[in-house]
Protein backbone atom coordinates (compact mmCIF):
# COMPACT_ATOMS: atom_id res chain seq x y z
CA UNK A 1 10.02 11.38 -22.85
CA UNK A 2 8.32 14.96 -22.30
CA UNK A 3 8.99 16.92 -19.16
CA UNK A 4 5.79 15.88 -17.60
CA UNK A 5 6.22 12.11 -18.29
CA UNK A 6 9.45 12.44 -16.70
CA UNK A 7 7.93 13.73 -13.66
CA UNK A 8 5.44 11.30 -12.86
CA UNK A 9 7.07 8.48 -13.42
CA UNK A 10 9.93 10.44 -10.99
CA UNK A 11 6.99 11.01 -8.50
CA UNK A 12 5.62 7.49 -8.66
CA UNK A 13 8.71 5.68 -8.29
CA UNK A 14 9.59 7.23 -5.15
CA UNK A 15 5.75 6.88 -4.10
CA UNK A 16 6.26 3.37 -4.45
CA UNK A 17 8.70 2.89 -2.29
CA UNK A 18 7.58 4.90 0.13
CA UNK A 19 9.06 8.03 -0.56
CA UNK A 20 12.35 6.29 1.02
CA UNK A 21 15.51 7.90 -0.36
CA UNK A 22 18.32 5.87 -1.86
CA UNK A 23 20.98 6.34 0.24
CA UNK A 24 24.54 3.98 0.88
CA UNK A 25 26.56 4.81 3.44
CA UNK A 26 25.34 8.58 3.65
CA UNK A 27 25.50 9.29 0.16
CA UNK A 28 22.45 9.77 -2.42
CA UNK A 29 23.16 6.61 -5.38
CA UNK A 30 21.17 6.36 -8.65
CA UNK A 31 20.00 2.82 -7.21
CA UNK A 32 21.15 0.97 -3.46
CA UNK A 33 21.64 -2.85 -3.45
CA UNK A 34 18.21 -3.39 -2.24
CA UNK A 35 16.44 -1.93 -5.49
CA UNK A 36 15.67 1.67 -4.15
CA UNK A 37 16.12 4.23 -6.77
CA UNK A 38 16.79 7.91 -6.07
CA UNK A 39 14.98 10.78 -8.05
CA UNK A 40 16.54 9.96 -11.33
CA UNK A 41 17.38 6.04 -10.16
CA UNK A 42 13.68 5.48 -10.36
CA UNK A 43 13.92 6.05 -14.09
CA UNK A 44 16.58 3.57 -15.21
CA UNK A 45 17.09 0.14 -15.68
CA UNK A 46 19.23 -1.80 -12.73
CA UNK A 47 21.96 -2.11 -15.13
CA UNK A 48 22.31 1.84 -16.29
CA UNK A 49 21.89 2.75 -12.58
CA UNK A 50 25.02 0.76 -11.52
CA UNK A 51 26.91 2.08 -14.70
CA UNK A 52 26.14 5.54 -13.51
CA UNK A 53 26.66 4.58 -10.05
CA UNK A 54 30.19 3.45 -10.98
CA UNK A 55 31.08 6.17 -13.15
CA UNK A 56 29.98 9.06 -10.18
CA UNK A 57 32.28 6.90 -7.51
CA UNK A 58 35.32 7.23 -10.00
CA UNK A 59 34.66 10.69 -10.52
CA UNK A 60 34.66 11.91 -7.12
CA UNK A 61 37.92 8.98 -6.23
CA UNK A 62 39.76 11.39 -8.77
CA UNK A 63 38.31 14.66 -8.20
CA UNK A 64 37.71 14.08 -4.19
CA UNK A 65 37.57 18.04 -2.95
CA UNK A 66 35.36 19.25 -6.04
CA UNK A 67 31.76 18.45 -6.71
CA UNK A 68 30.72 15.96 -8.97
CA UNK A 69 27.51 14.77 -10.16
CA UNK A 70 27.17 11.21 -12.03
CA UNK A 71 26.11 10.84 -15.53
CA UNK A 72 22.51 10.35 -16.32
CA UNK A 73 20.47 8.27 -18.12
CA UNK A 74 20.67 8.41 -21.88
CA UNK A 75 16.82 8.89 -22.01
CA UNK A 76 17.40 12.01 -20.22
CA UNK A 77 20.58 13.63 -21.63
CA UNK A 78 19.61 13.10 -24.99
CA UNK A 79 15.65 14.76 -23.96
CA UNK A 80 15.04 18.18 -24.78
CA UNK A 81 15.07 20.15 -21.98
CA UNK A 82 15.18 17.34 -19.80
CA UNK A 83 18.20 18.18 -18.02
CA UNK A 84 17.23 20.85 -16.09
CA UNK A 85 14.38 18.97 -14.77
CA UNK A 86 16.51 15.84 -13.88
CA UNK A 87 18.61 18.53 -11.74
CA UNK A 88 15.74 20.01 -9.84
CA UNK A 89 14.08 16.31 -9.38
CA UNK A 90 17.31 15.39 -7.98
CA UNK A 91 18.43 18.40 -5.61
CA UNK A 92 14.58 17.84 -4.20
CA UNK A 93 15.70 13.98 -3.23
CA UNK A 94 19.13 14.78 -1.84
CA UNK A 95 17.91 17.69 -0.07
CA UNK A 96 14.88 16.46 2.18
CA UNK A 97 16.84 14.58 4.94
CA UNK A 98 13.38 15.45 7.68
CA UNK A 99 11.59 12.31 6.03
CA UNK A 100 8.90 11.24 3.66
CA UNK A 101 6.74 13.89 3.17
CA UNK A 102 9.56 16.74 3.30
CA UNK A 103 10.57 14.59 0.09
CA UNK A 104 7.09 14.81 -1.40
CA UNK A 105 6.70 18.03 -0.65
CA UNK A 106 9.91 19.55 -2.43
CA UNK A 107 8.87 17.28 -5.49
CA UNK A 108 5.82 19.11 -5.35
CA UNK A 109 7.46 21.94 -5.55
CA UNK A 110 9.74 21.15 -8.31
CA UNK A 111 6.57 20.56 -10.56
CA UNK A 112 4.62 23.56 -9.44
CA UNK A 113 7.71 25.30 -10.49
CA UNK A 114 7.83 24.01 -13.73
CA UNK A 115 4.56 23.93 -14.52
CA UNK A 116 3.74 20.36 -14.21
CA UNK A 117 0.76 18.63 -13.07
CA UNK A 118 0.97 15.70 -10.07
CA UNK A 119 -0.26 12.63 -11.24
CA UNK A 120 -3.88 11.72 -10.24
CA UNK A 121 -3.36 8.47 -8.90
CA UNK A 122 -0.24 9.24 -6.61
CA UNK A 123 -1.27 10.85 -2.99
């Protein structure tokens, strides 16, 4: 997956659903029980979200004053210079709390800033 692949499909996962956030119980998750997918949810499978999901929630149970950030997707840890984007993608969705187009707006951002183009077909 290139950088720009990863951002559209990023981009219109979260347009199709409304740019609604996936959130549980205040807390940003790869993927909540009803099938929304956060900035990097959007990009895996059920299953790998609720791996990652899992492993995050045991990280922070054992390290519960530091922060932690889950694991990613192996698509994206293994993708050359995917990381960084998968960062930025991801501080845009936990950071927009002011609603839907706050959300599309810092995406925006994120690929203006790294020189990506926003897909044609999402508004």
């Amino acid at each position: 997956m290139t950088k720009q692949q990863m951002f559209e499909r990023s981009v219109r996962g979260l347009a199709a659903q409304n740019w609604t956030r996936a959130m549980l119980g205040g807390e940003c998750v790869y993927r909540t029980p009803g099938g929304l997918g956060c900035a990097l949810g959007v990009l895996m499978s059920r299953r790998e979200a609720a791996a990652c999901d899992a492993a995050r929630w045991r990280a922070r149970r054992d390290r519960p004053h530091g922060v932690t950030y889950g694991p990613v997707s192996t698509e994206v840890a293994s993708g050359s210079g995917l990381l960084g984007l998968a960062v930025s993608l991801q501080a845009a969705h936990d950071t927009c709390d002011t609603g839907p187009d706050d959300l599309r707006r810092a995406l925006a951002r994120v690929g203006e800033a790294c020189g990506l183009a926003w897909p044609e077909d999402v508004a």
